[in-house]
N, C-alpha and C. Protein backbone atom coordinates (compact mmCIF):
# COMPACT_ATOMS: atom_id res chain seq x y z
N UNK A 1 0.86 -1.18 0.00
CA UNK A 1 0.00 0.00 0.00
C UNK A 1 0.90 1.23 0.00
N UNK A 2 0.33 2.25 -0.96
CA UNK A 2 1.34 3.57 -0.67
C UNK A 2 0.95 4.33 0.13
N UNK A 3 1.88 5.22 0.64
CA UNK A 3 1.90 6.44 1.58
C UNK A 3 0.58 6.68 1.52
N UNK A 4 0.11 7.82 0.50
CA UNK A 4 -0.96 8.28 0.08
C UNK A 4 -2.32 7.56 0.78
N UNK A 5 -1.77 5.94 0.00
CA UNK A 5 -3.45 5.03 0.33
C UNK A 5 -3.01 4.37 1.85
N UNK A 6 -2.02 4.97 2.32
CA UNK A 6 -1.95 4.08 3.79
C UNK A 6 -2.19 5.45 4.77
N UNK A 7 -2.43 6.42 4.37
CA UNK A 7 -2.40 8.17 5.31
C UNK A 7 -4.29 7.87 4.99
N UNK A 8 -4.93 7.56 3.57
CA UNK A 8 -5.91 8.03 3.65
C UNK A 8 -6.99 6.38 4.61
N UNK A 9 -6.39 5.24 4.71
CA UNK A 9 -7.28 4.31 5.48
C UNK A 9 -6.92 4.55 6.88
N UNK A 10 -5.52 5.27 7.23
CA UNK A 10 -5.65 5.61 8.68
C UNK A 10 -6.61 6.55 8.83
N UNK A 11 -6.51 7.08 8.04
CA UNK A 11 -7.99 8.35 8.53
C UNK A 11 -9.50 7.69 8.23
N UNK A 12 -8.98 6.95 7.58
CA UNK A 12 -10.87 5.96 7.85
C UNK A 12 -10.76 5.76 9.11
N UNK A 13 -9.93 4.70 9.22
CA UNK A 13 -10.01 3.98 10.75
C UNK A 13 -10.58 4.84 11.92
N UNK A 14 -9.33 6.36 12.06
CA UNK A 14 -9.75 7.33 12.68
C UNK A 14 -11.80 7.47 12.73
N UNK A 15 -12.31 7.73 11.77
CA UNK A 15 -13.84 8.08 11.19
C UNK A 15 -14.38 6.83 12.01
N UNK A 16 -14.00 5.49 11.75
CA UNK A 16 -14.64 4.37 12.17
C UNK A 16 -15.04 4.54 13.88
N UNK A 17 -13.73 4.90 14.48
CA UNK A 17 -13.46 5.16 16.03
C UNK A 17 -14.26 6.34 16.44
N UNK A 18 -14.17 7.34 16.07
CA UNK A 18 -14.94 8.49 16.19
C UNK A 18 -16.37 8.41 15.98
N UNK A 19 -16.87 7.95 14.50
CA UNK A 19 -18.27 7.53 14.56
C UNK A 19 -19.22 6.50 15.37
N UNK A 20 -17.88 5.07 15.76
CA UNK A 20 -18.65 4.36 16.60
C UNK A 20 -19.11 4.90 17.87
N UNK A 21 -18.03 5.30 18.33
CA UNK A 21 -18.28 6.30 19.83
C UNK A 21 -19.18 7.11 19.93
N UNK A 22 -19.74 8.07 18.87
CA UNK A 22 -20.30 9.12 18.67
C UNK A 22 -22.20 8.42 18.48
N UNK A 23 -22.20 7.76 17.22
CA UNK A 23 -23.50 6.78 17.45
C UNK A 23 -24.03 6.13 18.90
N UNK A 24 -23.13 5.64 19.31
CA UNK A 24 -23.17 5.17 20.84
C UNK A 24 -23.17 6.19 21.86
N UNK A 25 -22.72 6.97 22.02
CA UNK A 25 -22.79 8.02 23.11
C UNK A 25 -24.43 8.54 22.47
N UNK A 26 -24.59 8.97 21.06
CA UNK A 26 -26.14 9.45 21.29
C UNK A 26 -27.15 8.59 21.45
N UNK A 27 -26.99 7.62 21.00
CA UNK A 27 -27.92 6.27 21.24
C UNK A 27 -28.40 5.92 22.94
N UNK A 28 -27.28 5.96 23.41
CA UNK A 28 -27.66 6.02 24.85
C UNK A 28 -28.21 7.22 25.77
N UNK A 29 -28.16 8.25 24.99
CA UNK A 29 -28.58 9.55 25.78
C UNK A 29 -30.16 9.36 24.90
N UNK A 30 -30.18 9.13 23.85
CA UNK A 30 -31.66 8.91 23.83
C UNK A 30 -32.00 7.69 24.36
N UNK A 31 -31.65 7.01 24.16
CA UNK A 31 -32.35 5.47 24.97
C UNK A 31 -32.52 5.70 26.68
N UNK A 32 -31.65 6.52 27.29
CA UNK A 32 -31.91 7.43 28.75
C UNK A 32 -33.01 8.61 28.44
N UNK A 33 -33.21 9.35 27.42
CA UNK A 33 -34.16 10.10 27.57
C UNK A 33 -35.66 9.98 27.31
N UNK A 34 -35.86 8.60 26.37
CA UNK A 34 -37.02 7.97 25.67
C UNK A 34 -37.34 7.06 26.19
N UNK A 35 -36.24 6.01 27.14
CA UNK A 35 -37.05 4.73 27.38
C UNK A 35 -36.53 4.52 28.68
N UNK A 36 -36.27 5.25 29.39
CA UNK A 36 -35.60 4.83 31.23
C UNK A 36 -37.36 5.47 32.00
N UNK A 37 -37.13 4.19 32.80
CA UNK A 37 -38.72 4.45 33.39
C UNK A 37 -40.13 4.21 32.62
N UNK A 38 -40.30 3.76 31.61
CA UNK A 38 -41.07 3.27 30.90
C UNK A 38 -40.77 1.86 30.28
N UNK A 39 -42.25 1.89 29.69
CA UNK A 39 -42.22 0.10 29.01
C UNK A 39 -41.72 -0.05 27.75
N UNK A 40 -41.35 -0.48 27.49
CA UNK A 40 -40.28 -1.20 26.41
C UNK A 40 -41.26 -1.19 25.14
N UNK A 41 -40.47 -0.42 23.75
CA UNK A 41 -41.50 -0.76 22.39
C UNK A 41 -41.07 -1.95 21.85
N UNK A 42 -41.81 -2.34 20.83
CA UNK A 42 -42.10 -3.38 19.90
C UNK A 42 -42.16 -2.94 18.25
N UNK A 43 -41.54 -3.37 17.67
CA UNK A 43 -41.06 -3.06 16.14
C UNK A 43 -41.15 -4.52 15.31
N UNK A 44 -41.56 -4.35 13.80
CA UNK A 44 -41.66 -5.55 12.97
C UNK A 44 -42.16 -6.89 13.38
N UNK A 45 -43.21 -6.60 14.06
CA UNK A 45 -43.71 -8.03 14.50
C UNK A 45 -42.95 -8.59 16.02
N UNK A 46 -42.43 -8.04 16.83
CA UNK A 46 -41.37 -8.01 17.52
C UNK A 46 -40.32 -8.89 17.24
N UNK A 47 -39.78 -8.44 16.41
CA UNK A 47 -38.72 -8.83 16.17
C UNK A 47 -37.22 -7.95 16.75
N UNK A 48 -37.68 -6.46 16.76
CA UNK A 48 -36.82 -5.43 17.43
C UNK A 48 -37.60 -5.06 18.60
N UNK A 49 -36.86 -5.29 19.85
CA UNK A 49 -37.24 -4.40 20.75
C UNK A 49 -36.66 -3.14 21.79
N UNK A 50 -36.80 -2.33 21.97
CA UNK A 50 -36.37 -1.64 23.13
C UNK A 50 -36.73 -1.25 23.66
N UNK A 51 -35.79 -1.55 25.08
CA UNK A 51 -36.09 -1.55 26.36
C UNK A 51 -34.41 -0.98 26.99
N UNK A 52 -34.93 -0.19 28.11
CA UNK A 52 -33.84 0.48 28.90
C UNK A 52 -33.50 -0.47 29.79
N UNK A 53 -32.18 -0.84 30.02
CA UNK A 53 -31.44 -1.07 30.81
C UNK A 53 -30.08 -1.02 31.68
N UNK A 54 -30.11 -0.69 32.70
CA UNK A 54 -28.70 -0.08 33.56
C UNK A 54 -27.67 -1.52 33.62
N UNK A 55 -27.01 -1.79 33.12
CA UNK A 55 -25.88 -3.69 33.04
C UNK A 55 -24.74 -3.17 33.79
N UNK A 56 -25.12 -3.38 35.11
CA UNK A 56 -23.58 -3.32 36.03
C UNK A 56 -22.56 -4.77 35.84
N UNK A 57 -22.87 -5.63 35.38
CA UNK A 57 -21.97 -6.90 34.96
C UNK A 57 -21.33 -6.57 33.48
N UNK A 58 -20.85 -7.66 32.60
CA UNK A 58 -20.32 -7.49 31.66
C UNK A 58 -21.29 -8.07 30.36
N UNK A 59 -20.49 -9.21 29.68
CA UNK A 59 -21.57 -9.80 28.63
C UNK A 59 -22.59 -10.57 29.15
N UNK A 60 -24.11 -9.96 28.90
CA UNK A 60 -25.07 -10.39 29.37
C UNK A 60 -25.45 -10.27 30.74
N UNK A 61 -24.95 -9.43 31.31
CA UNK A 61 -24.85 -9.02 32.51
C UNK A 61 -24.00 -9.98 33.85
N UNK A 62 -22.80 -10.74 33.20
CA UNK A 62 -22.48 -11.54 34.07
C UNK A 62 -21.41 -10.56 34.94
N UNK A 63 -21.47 -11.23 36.18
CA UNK A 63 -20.72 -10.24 37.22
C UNK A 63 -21.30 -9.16 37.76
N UNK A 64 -22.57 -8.92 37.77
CA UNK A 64 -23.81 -8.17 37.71
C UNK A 64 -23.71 -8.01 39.84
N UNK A 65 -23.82 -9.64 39.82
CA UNK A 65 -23.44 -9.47 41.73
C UNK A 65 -22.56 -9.25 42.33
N UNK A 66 -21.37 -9.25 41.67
CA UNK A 66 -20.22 -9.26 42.47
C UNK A 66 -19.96 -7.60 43.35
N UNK A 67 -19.55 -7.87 44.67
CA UNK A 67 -19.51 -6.69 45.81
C UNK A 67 -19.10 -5.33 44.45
N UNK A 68 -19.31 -4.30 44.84
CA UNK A 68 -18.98 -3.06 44.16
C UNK A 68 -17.89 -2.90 43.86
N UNK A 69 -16.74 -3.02 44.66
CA UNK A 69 -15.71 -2.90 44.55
C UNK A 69 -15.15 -4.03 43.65
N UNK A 70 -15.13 -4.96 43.89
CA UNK A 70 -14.44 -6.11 42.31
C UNK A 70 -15.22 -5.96 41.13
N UNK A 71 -16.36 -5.25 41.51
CA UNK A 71 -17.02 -5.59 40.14
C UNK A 71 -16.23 -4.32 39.47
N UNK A 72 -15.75 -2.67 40.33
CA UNK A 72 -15.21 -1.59 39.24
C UNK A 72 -13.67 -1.90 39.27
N UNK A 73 -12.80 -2.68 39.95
CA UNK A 73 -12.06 -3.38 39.71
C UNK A 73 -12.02 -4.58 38.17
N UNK A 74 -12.70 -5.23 37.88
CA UNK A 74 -12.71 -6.30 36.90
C UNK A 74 -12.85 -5.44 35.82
N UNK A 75 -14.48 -4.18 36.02
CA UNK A 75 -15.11 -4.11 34.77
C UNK A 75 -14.69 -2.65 34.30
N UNK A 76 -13.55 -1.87 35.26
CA UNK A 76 -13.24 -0.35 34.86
C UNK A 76 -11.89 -0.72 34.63
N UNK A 77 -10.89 -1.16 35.77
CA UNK A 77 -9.64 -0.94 35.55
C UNK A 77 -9.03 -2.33 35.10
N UNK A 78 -9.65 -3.50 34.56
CA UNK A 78 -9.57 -4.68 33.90
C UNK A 78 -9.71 -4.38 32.33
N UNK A 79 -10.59 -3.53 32.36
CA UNK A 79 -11.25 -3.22 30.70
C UNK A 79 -10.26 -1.96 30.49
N UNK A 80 -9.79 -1.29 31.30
CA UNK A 80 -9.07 -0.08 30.62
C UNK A 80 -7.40 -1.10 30.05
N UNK A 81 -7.33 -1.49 31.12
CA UNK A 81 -6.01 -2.27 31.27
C UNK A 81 -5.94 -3.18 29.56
N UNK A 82 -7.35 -3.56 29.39
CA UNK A 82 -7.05 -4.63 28.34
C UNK A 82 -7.13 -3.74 26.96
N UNK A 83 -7.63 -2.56 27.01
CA UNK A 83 -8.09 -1.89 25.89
C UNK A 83 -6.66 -1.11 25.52
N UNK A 84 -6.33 -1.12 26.82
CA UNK A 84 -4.20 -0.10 26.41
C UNK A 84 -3.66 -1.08 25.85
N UNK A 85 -3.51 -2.55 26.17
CA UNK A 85 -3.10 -3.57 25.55
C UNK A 85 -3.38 -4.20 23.91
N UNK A 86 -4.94 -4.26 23.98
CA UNK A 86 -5.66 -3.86 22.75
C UNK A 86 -4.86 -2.98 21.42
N UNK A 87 -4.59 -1.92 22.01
CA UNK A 87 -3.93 -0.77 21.15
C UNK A 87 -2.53 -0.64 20.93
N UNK A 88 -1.76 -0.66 22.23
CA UNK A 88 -0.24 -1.35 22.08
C UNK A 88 0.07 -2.02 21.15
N UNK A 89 -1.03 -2.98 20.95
CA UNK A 89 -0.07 -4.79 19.81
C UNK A 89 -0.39 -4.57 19.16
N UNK A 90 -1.62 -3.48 18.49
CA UNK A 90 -2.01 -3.15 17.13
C UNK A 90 -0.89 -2.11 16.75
N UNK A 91 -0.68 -1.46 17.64
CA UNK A 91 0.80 -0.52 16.92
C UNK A 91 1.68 -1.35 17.06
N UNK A 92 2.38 -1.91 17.67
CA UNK A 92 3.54 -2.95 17.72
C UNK A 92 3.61 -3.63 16.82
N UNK A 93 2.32 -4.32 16.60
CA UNK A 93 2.14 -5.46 15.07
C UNK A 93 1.84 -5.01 14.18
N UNK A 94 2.00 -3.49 14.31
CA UNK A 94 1.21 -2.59 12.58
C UNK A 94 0.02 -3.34 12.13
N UNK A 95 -1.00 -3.61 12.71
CA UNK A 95 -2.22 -3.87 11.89
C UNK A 95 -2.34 -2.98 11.19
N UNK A 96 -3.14 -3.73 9.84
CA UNK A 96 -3.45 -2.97 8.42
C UNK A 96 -4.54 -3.54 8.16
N UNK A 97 -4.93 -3.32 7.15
CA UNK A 97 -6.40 -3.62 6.49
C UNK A 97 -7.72 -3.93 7.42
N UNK A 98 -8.06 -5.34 7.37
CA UNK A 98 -8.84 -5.49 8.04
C UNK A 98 -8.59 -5.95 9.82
N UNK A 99 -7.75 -6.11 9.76
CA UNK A 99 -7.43 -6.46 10.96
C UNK A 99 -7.45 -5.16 12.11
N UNK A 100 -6.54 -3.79 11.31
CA UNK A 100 -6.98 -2.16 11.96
C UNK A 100 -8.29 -2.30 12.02
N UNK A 101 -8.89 -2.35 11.21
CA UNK A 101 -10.23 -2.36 10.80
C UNK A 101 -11.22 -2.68 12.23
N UNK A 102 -10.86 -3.95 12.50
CA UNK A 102 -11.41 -4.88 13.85
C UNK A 102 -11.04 -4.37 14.86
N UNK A 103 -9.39 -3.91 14.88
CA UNK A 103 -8.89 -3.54 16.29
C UNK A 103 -10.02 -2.24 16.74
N UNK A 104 -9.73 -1.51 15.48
CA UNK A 104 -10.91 -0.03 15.61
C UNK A 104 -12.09 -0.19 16.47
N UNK A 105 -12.68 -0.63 15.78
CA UNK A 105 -14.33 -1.80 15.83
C UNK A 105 -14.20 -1.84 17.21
N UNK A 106 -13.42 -2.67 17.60
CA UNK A 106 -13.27 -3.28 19.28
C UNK A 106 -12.84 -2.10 20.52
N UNK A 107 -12.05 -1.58 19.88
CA UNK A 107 -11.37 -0.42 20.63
C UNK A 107 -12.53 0.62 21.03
N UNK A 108 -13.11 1.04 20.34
CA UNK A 108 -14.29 2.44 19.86
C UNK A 108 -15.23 1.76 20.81
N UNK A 109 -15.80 0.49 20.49
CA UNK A 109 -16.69 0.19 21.50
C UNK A 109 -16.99 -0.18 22.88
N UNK A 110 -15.01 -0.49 23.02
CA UNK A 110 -15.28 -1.14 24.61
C UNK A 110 -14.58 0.16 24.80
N UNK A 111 -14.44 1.52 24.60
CA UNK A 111 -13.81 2.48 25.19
C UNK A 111 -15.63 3.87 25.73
N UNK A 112 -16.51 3.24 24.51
CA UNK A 112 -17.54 3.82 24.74
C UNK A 112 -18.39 2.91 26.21
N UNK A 113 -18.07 2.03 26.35
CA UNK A 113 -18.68 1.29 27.48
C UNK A 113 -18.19 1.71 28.66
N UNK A 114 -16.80 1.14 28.46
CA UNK A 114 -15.57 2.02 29.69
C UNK A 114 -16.47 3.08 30.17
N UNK A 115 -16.36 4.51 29.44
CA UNK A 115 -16.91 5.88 29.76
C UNK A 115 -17.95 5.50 30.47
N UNK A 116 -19.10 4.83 29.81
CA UNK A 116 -20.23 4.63 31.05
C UNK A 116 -20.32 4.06 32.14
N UNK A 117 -19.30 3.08 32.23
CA UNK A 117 -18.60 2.50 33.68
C UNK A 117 -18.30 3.58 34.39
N UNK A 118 -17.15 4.42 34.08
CA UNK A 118 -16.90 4.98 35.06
C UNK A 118 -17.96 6.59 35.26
N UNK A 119 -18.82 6.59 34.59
CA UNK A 119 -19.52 8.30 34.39
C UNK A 119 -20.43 7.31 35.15
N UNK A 120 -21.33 6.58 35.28
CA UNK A 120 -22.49 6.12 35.68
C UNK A 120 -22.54 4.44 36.78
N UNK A 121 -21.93 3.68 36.79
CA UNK A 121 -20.92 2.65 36.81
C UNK A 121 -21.87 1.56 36.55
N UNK A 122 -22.44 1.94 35.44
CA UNK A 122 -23.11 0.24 34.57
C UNK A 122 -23.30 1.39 33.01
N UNK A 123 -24.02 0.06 32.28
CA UNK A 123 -23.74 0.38 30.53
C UNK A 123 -25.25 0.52 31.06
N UNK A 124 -25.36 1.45 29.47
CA UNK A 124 -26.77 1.30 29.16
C UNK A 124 -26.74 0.64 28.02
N UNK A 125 -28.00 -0.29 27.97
CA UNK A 125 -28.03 -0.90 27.03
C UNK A 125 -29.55 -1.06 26.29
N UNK A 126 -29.87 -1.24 25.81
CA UNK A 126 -31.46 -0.96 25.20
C UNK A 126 -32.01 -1.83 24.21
N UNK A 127 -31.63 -2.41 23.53
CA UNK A 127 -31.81 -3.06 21.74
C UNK A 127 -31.96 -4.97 21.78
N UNK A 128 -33.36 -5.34 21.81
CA UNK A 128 -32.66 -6.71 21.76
C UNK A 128 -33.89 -7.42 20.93
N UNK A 129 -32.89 -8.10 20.14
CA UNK A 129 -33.34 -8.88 18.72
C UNK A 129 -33.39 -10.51 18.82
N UNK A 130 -34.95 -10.58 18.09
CA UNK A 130 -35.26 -12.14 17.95
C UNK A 130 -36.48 -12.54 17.09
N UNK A 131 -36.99 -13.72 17.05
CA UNK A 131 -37.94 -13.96 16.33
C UNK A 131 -38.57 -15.27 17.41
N UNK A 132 -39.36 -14.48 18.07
CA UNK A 132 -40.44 -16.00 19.15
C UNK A 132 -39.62 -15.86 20.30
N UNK A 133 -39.66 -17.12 20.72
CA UNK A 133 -38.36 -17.36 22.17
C UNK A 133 -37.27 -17.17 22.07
N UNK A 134 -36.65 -17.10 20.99
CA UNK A 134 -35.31 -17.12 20.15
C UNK A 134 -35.01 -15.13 20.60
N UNK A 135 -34.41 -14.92 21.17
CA UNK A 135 -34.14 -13.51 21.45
C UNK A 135 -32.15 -13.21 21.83
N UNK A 136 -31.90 -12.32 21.33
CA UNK A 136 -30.51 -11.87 21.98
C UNK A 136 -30.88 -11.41 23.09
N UNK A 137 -29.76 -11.24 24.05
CA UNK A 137 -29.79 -10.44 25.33
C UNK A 137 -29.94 -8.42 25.03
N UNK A 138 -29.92 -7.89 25.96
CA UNK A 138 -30.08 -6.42 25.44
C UNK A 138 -28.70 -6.22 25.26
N UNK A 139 -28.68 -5.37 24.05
CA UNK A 139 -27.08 -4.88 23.52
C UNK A 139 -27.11 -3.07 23.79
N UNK A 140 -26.49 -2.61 23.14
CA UNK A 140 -26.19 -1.50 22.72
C UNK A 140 -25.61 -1.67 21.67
N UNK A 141 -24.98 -0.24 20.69
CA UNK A 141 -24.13 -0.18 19.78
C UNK A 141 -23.43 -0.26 19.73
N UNK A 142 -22.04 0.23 20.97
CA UNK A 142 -20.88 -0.40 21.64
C UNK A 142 -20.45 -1.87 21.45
N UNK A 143 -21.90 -2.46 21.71
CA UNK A 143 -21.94 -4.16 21.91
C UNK A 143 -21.84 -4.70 20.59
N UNK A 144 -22.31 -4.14 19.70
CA UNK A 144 -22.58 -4.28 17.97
C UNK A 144 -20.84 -3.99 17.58
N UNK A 145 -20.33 -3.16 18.30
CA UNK A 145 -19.06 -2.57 17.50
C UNK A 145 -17.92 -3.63 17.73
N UNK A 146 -17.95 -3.95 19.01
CA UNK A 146 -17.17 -5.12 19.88
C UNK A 146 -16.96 -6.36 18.96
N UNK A 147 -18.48 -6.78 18.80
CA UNK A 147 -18.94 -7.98 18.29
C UNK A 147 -18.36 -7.99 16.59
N UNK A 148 -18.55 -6.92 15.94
CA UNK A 148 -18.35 -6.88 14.56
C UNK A 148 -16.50 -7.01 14.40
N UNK A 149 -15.87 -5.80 15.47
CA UNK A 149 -14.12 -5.67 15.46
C UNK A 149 -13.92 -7.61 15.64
N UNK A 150 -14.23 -8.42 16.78
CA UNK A 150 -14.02 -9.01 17.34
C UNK A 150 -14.26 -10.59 15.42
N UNK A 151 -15.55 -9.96 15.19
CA UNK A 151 -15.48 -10.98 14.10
C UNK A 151 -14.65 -10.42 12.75
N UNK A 152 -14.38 -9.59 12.48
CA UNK A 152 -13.29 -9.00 11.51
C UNK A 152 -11.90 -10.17 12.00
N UNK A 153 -11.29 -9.73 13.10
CA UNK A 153 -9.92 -10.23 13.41
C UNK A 153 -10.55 -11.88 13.45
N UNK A 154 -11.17 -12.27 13.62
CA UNK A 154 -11.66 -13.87 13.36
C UNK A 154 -11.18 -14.27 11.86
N UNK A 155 -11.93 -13.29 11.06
CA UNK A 155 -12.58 -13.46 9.56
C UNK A 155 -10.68 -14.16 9.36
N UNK A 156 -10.25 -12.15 9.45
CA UNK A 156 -8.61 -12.16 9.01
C UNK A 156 -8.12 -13.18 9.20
N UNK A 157 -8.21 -13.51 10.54
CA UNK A 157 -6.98 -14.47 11.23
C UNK A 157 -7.32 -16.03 10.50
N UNK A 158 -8.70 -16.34 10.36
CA UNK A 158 -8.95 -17.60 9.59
C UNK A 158 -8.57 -17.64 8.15
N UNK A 159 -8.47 -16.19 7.35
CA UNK A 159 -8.11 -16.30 5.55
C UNK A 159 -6.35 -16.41 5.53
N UNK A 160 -5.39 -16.17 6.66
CA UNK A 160 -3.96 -16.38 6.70
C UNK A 160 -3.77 -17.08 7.25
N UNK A 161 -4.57 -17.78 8.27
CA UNK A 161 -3.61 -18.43 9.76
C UNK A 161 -3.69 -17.96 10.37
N UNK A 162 -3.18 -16.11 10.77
CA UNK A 162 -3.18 -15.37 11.67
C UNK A 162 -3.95 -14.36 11.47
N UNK A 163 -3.92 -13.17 12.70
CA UNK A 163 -5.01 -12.42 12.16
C UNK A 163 -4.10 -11.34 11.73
N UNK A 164 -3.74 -10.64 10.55
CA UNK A 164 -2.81 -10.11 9.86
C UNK A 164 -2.86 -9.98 8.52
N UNK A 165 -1.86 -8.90 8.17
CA UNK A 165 -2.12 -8.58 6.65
C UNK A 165 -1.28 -9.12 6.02
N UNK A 166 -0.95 -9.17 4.34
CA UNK A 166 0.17 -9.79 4.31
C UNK A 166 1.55 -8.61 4.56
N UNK A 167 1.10 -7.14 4.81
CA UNK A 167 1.95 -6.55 4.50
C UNK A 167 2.62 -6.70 6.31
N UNK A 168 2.06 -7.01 7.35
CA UNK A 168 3.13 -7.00 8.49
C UNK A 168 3.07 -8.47 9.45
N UNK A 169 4.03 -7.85 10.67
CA UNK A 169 4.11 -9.09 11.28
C UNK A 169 2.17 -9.47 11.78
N UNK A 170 1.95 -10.70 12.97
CA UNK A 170 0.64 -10.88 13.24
C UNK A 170 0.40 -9.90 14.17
N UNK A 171 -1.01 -9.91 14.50
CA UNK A 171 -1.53 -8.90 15.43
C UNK A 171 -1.92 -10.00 16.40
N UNK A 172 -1.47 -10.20 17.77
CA UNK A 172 -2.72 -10.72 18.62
C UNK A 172 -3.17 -10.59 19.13
């Protein structure tokens, strides 16, 4: 990749990080201003629903009980800790293409969660999709961004071996 086309996908990436955060930070200030304290809507046959929820645990609300203190231990300074790490090995390993791509994805969203940990000390989360009994747990967009970075570096890492471009070393 040249200069040129490697200056202009860092500045995507940049857009990716900025927009995920930005969707998510308003998503939740309306999902706090439209649906906290009320009943939950119904969309397409319910297939979409939202509903407000405060998630002091992590995925799916696990760790939800644990005393106050381990839980902002695990879920503030565990998640900051892993997200500096996160970003470290992506500069260290020069991720490129899709693999930046994912780190972004992952980074943007567990850094928008972070913030609500420590501004509020649980996520808001609102959005949850199914068809009958068949339902996801409540997400957010954060949770969407996580999930998407997290399957990018899958995709990558399964079309080489690793999750990496061909132009540098692996990312892990």
């Amino acid at each position: 990749m040249g200069p040129m086309r490697e200056r202009a996908f860092q500045l995507a990436v940049l857009g990716i990080v900025l927009a995920t955060i930005g969707c998510d930070r308003a998503t939740k200030r309306l999902a706090l201003e439209h649906l906290a304290d009320r009943p939950g809507h119904r969309f397409l046959a319910d297939t979409v629903r939202l509903q407000f929820v405060e998630n002091r645990g992590g995925f799916l609300g696990l760790g939800a009980d644990l005393p106050e203190r381990a839980r902002t231990g695990f879920f503030v300074l565990g998640t900051g800790l892993l997200l500096l790490g996160v970003l470290a090995s992506s500069i260290r390993y020069r991720a490129r293409g899709a693999a930046l791509a994912g780190v972004a994805l992952l980074w943007a969203g567990g850094v928008s969660n972070l913030f609500d940990r420590v501004a509020r000390g649980s996520v808001v989360d609102f959005m949850n999709l199914g068809i009958g009994p068949v339902r996801t747990g409540i997400f957010n967009v954060a949770d969407v961004a996580i999930m998407a970075g997290c399957a990018l570096l899958l995709l990558r890492s399964g079309v080489q071996g690793t999750p990496r471009d061909a132009e540098g070393p692996p990312v892990p």
